[in-house]
Protein backbone atom coordinates (compact mmCIF):
# COMPACT_ATOMS: atom_id res chain seq x y z
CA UNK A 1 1.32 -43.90 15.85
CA UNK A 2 -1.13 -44.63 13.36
CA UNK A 3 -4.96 -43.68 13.31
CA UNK A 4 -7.28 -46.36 14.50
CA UNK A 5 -8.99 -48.34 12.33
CA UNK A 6 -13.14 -48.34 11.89
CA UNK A 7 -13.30 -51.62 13.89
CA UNK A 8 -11.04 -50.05 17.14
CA UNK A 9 -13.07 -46.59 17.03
CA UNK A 10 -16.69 -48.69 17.05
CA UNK A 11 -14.73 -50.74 20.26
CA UNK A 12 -13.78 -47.32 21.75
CA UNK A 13 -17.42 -45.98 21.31
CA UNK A 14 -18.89 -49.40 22.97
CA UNK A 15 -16.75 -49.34 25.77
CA UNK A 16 -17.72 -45.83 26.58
CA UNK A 17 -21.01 -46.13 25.71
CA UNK A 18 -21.35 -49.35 28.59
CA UNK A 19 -19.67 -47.39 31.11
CA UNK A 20 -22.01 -44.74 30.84
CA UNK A 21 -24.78 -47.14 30.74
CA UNK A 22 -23.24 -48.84 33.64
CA UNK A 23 -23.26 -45.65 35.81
CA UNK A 24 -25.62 -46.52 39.16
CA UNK A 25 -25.92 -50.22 38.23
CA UNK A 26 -23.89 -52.12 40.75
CA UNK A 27 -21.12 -54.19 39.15
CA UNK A 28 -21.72 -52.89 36.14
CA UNK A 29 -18.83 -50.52 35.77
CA UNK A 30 -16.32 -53.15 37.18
CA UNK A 31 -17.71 -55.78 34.84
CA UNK A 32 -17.14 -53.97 31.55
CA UNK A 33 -13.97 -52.53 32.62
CA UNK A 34 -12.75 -56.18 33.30
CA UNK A 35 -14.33 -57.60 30.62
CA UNK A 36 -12.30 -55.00 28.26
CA UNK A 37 -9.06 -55.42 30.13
CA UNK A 38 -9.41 -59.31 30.04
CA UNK A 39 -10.03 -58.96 25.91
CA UNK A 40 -7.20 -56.58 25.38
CA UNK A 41 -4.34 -58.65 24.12
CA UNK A 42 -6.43 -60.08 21.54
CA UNK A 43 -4.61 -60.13 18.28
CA UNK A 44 -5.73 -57.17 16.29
CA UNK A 45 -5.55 -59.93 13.36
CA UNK A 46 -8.01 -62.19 15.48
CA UNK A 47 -11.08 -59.69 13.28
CA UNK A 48 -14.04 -62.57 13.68
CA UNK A 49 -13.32 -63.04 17.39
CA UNK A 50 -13.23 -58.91 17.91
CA UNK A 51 -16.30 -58.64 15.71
CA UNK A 52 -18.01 -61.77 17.68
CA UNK A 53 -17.09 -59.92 21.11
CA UNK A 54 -18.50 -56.26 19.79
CA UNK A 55 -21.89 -57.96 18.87
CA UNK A 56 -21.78 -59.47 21.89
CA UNK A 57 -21.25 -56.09 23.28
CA UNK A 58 -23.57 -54.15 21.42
CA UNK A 59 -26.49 -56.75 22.59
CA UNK A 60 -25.35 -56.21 26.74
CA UNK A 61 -25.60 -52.52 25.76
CA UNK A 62 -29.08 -52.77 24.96
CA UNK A 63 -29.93 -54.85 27.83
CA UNK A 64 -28.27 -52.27 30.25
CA UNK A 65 -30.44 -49.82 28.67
CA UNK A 66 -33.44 -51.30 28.93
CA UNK A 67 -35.65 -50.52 32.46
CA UNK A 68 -35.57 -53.76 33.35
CA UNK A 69 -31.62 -54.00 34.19
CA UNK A 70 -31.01 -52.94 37.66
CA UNK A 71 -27.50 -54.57 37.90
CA UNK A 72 -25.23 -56.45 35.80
CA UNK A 73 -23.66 -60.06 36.96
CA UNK A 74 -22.26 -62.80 35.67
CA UNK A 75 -23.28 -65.71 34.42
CA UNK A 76 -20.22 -67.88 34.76
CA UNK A 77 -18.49 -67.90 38.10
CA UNK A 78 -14.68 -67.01 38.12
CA UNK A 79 -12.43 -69.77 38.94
CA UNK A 80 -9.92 -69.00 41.51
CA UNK A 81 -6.41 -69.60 39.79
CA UNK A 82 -5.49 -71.78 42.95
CA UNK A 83 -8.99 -73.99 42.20
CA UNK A 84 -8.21 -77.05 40.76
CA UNK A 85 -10.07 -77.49 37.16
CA UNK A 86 -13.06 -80.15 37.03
CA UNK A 87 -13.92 -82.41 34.20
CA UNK A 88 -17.17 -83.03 33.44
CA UNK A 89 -18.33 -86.08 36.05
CA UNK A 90 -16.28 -85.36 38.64
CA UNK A 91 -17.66 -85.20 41.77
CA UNK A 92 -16.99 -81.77 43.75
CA UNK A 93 -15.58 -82.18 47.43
CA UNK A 94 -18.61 -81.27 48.95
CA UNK A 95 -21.01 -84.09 47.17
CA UNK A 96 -18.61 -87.35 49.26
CA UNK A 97 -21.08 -89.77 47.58
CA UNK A 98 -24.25 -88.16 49.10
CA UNK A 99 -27.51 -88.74 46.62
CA UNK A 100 -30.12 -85.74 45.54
CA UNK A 101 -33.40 -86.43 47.20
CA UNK A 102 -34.41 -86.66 43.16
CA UNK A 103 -32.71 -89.76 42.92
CA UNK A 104 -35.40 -92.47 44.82
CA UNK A 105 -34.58 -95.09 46.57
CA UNK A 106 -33.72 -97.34 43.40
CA UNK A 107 -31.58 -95.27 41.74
CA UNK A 108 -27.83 -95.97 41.61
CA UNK A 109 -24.87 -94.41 43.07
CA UNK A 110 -23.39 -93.62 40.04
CA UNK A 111 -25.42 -93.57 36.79
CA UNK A 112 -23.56 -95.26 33.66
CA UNK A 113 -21.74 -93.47 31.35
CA UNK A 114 -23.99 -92.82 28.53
CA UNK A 115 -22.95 -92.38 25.14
C-alpha cells in the first residue's frame, strides 16, 4: 500500500478535526460522518472537486468552532429514494391548485412562463 498523498492526509486531518468539533453538537457527528461516507468514491483523479469539498470543509470547521454553533443541520432536505423527483414548476401534491394569500384576488392561477 502506498503512503497517502498531501491532499488525503489534509482530508484525514479535516475529518478528524470536525468530529472533534462535532462532539456535544447534535447532528453534528452524524452529519460529517455521512457527509465523508457519501464523498468517498470520489475519483482520487477528480483533484478540483476534492479540493472544492476540503475548502468547503475547512469553512464548516470554523463555523463549528465558533460560539455561536450549537448544532449542525442541513440546508438541503434529503430526498427519499422512493420520492419522485420535481422539476422546477411542478406543483407538489399538497398545493391541488390552492392560491397563497400573497396572490390577491386578481392574480392568476398559474402565472406565465417567463423567459
Amino acid at each position: 500500500m502506498s503512503r497517502p498523498s498531501r491532499l488525503q492526509r489534509q482530508v484525514l486531518s479535516l475529518y478528524r478535526e470536525l468530529l472533534r468539533a462535532g462532539r456535544g453538537k447534535p447532528g453534528a457527528e452524524a452529519r460529517v460522518r455521512a457527509e465523508f461516507r457519501q464523498n468517498a468514491s470520489l475519483p482520487r483523479s477528480d483533484v478540483l472537486r476534492i479540493e472544492y469539498l476540503y475548502r468547503r470543509g475547512r469553512r464548516q470547521l470554523q463555523l463549528l468552532r465558533s460560539g455561536h454553533a450549537t448544532a449542525m443541520g442541513a440546508f438541503v432536505r434529503q430526498r427519499d429514494p422512493t420520492e419522485e423527483p420535481r422539476g422546477v414548476g411542478t406543483p407538489r401534491d399538497d398545493d391541488k391548485g390552492r392560491r397563497s394569500a400573497l396572490d390577491g384576488p386578481g392574480a392568476p392561477e398559474n402565472p406565465p412562463n417567463r423567459r
